[in-house]
Protein backbone atom coordinates (compact mmCIF):
# COMPACT_ATOMS: atom_id res chain seq x y z
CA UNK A 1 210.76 -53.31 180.78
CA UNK A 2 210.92 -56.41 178.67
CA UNK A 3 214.23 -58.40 178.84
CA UNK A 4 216.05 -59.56 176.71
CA UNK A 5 217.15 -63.92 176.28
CA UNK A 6 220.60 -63.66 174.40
CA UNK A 7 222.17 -67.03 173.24
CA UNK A 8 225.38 -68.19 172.00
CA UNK A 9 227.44 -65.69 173.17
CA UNK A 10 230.74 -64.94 171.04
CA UNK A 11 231.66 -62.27 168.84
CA UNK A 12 227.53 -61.89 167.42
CA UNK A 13 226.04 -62.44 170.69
CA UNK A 14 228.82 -59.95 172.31
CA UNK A 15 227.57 -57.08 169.35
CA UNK A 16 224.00 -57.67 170.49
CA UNK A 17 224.21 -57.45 174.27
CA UNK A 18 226.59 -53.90 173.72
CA UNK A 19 223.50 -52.93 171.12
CA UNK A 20 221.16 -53.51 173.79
CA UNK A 21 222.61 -53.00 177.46
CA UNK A 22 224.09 -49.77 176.12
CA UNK A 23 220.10 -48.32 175.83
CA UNK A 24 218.79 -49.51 178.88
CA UNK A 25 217.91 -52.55 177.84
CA UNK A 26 218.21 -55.56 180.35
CA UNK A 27 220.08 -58.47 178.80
CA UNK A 28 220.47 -62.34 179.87
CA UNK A 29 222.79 -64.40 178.05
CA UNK A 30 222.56 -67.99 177.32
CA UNK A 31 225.04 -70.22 176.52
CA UNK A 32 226.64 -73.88 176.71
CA UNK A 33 230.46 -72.39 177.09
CA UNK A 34 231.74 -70.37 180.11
CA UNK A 35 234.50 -69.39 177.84
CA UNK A 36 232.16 -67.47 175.51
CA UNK A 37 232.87 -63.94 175.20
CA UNK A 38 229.81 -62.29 175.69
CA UNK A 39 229.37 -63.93 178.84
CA UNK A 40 232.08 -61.08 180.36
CA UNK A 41 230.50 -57.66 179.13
CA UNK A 42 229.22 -55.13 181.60
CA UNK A 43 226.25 -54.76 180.02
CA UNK A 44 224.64 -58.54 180.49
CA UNK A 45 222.93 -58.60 184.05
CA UNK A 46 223.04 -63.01 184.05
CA UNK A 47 224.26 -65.90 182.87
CA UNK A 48 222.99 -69.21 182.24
CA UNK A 49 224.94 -72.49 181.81
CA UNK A 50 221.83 -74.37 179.08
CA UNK A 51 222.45 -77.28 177.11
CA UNK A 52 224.04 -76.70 173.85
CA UNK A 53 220.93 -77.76 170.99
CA UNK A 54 223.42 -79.73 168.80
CA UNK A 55 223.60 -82.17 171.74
CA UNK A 56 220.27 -82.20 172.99
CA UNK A 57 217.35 -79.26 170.84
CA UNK A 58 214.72 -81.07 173.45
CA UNK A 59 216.92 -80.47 176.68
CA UNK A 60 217.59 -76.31 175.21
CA UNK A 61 213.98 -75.76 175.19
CA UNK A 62 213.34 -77.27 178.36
CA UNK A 63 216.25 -75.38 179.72
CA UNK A 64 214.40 -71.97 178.31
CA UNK A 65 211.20 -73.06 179.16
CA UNK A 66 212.16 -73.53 183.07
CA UNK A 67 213.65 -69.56 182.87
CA UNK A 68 211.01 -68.51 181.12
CA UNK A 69 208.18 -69.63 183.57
CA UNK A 70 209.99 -67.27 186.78
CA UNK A 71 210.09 -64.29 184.31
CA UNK A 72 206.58 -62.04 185.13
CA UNK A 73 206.95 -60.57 182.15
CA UNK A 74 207.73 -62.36 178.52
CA UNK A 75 211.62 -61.80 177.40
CA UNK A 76 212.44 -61.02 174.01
CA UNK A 77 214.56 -64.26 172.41
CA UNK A 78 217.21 -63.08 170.37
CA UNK A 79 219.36 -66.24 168.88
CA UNK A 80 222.74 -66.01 167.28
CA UNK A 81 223.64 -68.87 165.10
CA UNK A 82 221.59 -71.46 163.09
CA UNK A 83 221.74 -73.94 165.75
CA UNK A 84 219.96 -71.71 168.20
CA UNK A 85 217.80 -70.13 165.76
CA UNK A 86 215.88 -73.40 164.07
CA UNK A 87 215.08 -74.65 167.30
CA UNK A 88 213.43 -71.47 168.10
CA UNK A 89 211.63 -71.77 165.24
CA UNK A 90 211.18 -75.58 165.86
CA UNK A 91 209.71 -75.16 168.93
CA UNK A 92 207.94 -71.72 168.32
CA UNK A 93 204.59 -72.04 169.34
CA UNK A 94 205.27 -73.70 172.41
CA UNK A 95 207.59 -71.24 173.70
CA UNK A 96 204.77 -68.50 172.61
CA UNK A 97 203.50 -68.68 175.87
CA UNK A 98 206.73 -67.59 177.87
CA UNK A 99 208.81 -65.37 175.12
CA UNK A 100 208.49 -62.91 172.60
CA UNK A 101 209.33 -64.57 169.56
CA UNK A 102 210.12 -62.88 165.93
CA UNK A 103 211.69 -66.00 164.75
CA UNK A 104 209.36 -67.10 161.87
CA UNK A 105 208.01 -70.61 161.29
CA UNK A 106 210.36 -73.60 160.89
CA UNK A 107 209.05 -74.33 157.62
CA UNK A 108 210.97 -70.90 156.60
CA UNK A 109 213.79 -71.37 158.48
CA UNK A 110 214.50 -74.77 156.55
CA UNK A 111 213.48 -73.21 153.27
CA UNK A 112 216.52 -70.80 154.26
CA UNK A 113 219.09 -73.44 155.46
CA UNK A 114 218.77 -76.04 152.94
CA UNK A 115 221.01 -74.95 149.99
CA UNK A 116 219.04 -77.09 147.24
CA UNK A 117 215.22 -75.75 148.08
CA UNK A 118 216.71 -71.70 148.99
CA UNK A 119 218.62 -72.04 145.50
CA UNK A 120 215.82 -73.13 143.59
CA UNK A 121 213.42 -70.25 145.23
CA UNK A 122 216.11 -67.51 144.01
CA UNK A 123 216.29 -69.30 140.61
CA UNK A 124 212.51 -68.65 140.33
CA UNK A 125 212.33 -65.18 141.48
CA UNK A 126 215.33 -64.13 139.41
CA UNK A 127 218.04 -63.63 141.76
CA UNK A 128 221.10 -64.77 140.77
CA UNK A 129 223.16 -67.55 142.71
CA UNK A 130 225.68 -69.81 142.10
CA UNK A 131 225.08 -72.90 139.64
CA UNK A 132 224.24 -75.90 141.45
CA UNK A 133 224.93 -79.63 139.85
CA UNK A 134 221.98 -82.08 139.92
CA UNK A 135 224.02 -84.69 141.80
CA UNK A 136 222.55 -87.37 144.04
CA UNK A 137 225.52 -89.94 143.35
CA UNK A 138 228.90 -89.87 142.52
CA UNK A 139 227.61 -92.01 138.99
CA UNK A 140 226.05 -88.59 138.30
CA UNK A 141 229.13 -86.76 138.12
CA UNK A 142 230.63 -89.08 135.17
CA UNK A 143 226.59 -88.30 133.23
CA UNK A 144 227.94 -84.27 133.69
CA UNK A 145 231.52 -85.05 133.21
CA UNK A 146 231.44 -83.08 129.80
CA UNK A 147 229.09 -80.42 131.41
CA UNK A 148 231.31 -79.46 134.30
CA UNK A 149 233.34 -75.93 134.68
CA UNK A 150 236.20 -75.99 137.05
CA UNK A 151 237.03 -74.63 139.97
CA UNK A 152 234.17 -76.41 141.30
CA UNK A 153 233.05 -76.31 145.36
CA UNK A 154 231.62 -78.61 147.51
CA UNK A 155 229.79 -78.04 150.71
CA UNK A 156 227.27 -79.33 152.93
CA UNK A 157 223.36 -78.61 151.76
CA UNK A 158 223.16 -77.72 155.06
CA UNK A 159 225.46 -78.08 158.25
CA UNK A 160 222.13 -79.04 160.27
CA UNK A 161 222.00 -82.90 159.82
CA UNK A 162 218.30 -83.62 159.99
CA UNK A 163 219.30 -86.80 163.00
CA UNK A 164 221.16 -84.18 165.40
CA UNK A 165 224.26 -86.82 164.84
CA UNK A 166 227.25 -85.16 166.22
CA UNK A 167 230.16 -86.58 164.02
CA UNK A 168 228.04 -85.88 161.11
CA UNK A 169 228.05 -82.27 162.10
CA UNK A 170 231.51 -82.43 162.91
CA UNK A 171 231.80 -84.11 159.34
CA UNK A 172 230.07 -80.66 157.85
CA UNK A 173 231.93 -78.53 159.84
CA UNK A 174 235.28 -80.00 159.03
CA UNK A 175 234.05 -80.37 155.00
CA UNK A 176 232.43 -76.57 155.10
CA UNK A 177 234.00 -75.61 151.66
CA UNK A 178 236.18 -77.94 149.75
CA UNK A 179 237.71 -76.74 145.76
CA UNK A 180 237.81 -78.73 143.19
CA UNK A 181 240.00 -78.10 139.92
CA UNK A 182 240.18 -81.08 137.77
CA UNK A 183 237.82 -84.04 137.55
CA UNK A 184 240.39 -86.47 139.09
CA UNK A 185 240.30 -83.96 142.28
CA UNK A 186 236.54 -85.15 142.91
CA UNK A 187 237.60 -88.80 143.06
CA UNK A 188 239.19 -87.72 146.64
CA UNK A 189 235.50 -87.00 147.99
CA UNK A 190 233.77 -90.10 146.78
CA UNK A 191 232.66 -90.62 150.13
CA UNK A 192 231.39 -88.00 150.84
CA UNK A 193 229.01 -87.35 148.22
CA UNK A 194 227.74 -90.73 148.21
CA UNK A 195 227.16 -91.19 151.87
CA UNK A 196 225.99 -87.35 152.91
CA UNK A 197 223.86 -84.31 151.63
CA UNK A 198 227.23 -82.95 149.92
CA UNK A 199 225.85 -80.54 146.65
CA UNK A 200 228.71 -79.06 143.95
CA UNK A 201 228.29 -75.19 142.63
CA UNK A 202 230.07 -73.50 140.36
CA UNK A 203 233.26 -71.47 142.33
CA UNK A 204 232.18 -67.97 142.19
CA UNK A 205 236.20 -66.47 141.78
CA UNK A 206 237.68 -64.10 144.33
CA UNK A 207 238.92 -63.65 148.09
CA UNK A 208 237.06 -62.75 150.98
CA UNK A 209 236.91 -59.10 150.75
CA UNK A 210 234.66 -59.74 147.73
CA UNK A 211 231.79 -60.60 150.24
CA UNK A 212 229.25 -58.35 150.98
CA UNK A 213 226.65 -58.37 153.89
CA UNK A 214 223.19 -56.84 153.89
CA UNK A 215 221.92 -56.73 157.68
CA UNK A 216 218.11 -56.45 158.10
CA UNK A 217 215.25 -56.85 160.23
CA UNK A 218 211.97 -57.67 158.92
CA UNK A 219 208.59 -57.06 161.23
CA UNK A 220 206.14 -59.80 161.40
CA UNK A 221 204.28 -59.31 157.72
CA UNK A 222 208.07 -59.00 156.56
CA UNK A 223 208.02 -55.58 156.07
CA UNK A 224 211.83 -54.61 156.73
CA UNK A 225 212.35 -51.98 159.39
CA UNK A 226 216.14 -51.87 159.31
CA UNK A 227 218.74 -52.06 156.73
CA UNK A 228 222.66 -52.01 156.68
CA UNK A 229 224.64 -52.90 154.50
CA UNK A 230 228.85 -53.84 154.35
CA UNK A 231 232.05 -55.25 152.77
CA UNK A 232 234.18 -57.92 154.16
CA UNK A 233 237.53 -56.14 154.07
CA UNK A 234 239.56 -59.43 155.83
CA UNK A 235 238.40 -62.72 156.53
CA UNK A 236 240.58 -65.75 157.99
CA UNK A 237 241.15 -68.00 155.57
CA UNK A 238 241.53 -65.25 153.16
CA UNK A 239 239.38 -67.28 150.33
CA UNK A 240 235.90 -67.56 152.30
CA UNK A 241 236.79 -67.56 155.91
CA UNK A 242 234.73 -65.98 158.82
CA UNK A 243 234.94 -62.04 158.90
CA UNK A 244 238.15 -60.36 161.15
CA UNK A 245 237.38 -57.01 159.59
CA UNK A 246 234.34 -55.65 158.04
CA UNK A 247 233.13 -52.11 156.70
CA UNK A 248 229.93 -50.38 156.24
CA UNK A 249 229.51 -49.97 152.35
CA UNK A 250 226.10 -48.95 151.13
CA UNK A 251 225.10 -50.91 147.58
CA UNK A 252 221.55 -50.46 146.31
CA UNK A 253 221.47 -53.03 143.86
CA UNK A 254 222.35 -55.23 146.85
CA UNK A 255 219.69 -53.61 149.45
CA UNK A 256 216.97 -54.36 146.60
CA UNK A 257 217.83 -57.97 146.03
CA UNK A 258 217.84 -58.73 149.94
CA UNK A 259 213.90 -56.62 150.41
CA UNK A 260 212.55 -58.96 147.45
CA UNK A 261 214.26 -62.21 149.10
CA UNK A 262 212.90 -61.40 152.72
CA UNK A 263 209.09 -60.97 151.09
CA UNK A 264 209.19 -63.77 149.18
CA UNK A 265 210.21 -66.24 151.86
CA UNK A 266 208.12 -64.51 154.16
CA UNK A 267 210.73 -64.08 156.84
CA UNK A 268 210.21 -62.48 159.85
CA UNK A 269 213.28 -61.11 162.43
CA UNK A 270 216.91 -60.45 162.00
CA UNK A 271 219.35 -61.89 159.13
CA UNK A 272 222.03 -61.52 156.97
CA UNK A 273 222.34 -62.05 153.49
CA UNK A 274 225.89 -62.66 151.75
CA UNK A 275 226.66 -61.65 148.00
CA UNK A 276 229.73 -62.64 146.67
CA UNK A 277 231.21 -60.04 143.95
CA UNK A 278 232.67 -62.33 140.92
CA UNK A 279 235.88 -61.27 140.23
CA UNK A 280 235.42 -62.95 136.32
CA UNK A 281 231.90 -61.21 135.02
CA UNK A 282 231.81 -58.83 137.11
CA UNK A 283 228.53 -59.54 138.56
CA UNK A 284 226.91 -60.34 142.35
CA UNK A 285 225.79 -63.21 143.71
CA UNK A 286 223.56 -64.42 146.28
CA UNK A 287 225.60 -67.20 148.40
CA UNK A 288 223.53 -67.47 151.36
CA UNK A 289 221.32 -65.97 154.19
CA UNK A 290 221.68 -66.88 157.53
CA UNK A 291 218.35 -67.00 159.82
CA UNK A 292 219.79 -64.89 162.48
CA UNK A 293 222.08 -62.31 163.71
CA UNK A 294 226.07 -62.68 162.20
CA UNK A 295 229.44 -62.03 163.72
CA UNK A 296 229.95 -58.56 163.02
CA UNK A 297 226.27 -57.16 163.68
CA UNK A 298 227.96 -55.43 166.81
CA UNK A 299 228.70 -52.33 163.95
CA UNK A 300 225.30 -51.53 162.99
CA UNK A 301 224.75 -49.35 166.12
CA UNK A 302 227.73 -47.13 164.97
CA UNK A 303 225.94 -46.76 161.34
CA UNK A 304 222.80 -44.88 162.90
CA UNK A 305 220.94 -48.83 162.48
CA UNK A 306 220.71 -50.47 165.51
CA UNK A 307 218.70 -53.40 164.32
CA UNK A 308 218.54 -55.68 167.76
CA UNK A 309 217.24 -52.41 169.41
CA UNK A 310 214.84 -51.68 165.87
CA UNK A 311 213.64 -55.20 166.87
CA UNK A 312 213.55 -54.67 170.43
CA UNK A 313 211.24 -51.38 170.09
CA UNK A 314 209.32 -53.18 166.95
CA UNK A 315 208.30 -55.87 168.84
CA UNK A 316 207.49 -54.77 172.35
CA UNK A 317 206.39 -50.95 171.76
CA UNK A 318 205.11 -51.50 167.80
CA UNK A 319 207.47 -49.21 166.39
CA UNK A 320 207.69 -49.16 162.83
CA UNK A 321 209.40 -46.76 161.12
CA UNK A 322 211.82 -47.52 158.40
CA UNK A 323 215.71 -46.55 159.30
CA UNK A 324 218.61 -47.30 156.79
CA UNK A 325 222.35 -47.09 158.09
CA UNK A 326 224.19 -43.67 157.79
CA UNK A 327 225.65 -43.92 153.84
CA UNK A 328 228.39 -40.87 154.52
CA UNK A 329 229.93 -42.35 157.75
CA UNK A 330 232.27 -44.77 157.07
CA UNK A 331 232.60 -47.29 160.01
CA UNK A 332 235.03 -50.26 160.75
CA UNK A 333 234.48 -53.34 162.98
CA UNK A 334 237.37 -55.09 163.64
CA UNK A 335 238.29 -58.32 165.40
CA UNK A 336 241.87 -56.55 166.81
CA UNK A 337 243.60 -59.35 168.28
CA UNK A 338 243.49 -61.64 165.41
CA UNK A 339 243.03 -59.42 162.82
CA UNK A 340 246.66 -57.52 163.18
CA UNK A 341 248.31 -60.95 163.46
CA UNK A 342 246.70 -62.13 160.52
CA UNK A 343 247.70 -59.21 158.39
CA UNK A 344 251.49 -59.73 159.44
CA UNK A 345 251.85 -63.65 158.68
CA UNK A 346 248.45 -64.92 156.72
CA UNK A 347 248.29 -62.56 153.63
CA UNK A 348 251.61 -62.23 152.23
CA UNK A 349 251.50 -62.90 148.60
CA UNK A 350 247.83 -62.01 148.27
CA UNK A 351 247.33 -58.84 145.73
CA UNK A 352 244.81 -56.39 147.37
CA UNK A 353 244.99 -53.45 149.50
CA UNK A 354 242.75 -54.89 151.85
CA UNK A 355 245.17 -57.96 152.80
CA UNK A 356 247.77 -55.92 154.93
CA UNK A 357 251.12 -57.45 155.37
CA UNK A 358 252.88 -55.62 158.88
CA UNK A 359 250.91 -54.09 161.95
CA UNK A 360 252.74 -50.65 161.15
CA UNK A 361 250.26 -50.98 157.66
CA UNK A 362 247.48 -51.95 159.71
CA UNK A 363 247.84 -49.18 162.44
CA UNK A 364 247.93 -47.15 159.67
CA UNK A 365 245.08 -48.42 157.35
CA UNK A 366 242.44 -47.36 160.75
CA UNK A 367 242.93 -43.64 160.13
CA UNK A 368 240.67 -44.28 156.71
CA UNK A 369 237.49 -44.79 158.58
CA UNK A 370 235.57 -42.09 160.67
CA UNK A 371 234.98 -44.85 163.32
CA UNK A 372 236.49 -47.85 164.41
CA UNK A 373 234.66 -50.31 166.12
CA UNK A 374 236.53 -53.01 167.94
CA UNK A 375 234.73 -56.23 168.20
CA UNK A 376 236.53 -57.47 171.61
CA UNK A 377 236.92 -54.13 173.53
CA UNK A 378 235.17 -50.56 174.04
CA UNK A 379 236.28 -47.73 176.76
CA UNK A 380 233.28 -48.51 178.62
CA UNK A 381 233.80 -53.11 178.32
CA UNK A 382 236.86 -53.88 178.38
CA UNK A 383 236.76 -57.37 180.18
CA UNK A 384 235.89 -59.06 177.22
CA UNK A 385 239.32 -57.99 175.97
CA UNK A 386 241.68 -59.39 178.49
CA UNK A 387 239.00 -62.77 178.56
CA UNK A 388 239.18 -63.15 174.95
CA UNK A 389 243.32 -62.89 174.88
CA UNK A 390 243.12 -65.15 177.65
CA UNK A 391 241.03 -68.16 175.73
CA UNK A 392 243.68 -66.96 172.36
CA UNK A 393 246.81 -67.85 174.53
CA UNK A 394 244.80 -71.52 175.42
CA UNK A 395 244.32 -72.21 172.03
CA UNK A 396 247.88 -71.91 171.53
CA UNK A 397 249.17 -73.56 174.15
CA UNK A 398 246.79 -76.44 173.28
CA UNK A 399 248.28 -76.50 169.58
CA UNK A 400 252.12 -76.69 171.29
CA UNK A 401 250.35 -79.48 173.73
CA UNK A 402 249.34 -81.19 170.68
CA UNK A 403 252.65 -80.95 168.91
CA UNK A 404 255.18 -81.74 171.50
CA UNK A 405 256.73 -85.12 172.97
CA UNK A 406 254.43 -86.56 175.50
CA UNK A 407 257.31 -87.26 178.14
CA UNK A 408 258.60 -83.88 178.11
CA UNK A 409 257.86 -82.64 181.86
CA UNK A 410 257.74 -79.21 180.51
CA UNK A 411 255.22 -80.31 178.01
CA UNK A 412 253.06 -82.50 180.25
CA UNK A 413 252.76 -79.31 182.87
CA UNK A 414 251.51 -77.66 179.45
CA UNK A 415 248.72 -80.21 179.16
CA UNK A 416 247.86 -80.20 182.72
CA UNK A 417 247.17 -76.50 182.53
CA UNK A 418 245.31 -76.98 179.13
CA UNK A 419 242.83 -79.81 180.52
CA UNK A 420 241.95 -77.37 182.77
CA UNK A 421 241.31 -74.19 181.74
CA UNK A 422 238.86 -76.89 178.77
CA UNK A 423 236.71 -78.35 182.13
């Protein structure tokens, strides 16, 4: 059998090598972190220390490229963030000739990633996303200063800088999503919208658990083969942050909109597509699509649509049958460990059901789903668990680290043991 190449390996990466090893399927993971999650499940057969592409995308490939010329047969390359994912696509044809690859050209992998020319493709095909300012300057902003709706966002046009500079990604990463609600707010980020590729939208109102996901994977004419779709029930920060608990939640309107968007784009693999519901008229919107698995694909297996293995048998024994997700189970994937903490001391004050405020309510809240699926641990992988607690305790003892006297003994012991569980 085929194997499979599986890189960056946290929470996404972890989902696809249960997805796969759990069928048979042989799995390597890639990544540049020991500490990554996925590196610990039962189901991944080896591990490779490569070089991480936001550092060096030439030394990744030739990383791949050396594993790829011992393998006899050609490994299917499964990558799980944008970073990963574009220099797949970058370097596509060349690594053709040692890997299966469903990642489509780069040209539509950029088309997806850049927020100005994706926007403008979904104004012309009549999907709705949110309105997007014609700034190149901050002088611009005072020419639309009548024009302008607050809240406003900005965010980077895309957290890929096109020179690979490292504090500029750090820059985008830090900057991700920044409100705005009065013109003397945007006087703050000056800066940054004169000096980067910074764009302001119109704020599309409401928390996190008004984002949706539609999962799918698309053969190579971009027919899709797969399709599930979900809520965000809990992300951290509550407003837009990265999904701690998600459920599967089937919306047609939504399923039809993503189909049309991955044939006009021509895309080719697996993605995600995020819709935003707006609490104000009532209506969806298209935020983004990301090129490539997402953090909580690890449920799809649980909703009768496995889509790494739909890719898996797609691309190496031309299967190509159409399967949607199960529409009467309704399945949970859940992020335990930070999840139940968040519910006791992040949402308080928040009005929704979803945002939990003890663990006795979110104990509770489980027995409304026919299936949870929890995102660090199963009966049959539970190392992942005890690693993941493990790098959780780190973090926190590198935030006391951080905010304690530096000639406390106790506290210098603390860094000691921090520096090296980072090395």
């Amino acid at each position: 059998m085929n194997k499979v190449y599986v890189f960056n390996l946290h929470f996404n990466g972890l989902g696809v090598v249960r997805s796969l090893g759990e069928n048979g399927i042989e799995v390597v993971g890639l990544d540049s972190n020991y500490f990554a999650i996925g590196k610990y499940s039962k189901y991944l057969r080896k591990f490779y220390k490569v070089t991480d592409p936001s550092v060096s995308e030439r030394g990744f490939i030739n990383d791949l490229i050396l594993l790829g010329n011992k393998e006899k047969i050609k490994p299917l390359l499964v990558p799980t963030n944008d970073v990963w994912s574009v220099a797949i696509s970058r370097y596509k044809k060349e690594l053709e000739r040692y890997f299966i690859v469903y990642n489509p050209d780069c040209s539509v992998i950029e088309s997806i990633i850049n927020k100005k020319i994706f926007g403008s493709i979904m104004t012309k095909i009549g999907v709705k996303t949110p309105h997007t300012y014609e700034i190149n300057s901050f002088a611009d902003i005072y020419k639309l200063k009548d024009r302008l709706v607050f809240p406003l966002i900005i965010k980077p046009n895309s957290r890929m800088n096109v020179n690979r500079n490292l504090d500029v990604t750090k820059l985008y990463n830090a900057n991700r999503l920044i409100t705005i609600n009065s013109f003397e707010e945007i006087h703050q980020y000056v800066k940054l919208i004169n000096n980067y590729d910074f764009i302001i939208q119109q704020k599309n109102e409401g928390l996190s658990n008004r984002m949706y996901t539609v999962g799918i994977y698309a053969d190579q004419t971009s027919n899709v083969l797969g399709v599930f779709c979900g809520r965000k029930v809990r992300g951290y920060p509550a407003e837009y942050g990265d999904c701690y608990a998600g459920e599967s939640l089937w919306v047609d309107s939504l399923v039809d909109i993503s189909k049309k968007v991955i044939k006009e784009i021509g895309f080719t693999g697996i993605a995600e597509l995020e819709f935003k519901h707006n609490e104000i008229d009532n209506e969806y919107y298209l935020i983004e699509m990301n090129p490539r698995t997402w953090s909580w694909i690890g449920i799809t297996p649980h909703t009768g649509v496995n889509l790494p293995l739909i890719a898996y048998n797609n691309m190496l024994r031309n299967y190509n049958s159409y399967t949607e997700m199960d529409k009467t189970k309704k399945v949970l994937w859940v992020r335990v460990l930070e999840d139940s903490y968040n519910c006791k001391n992040n949402y308080k004050g928040l009005n929704s059901k979803d945002f939990l405020t003890s663990k006795k309510e979110w104990r509770a809240s489980l027995s409304n789903y026919d299936e949870v699926v929890y995102a660090e641990y199963t009966t049959k992988d539970k190392k992942p668990l005890y690693i993941y607690r493990m790098i959780l305790y780190i973090r926190y003892l590198g935030k006391l680290v951080n905010s304690k006297q530096k000639g406390n003994k106790i506290w210098l012991l603390a860094k000691k043991l921090w520096n090296y569980f980072l090395k």
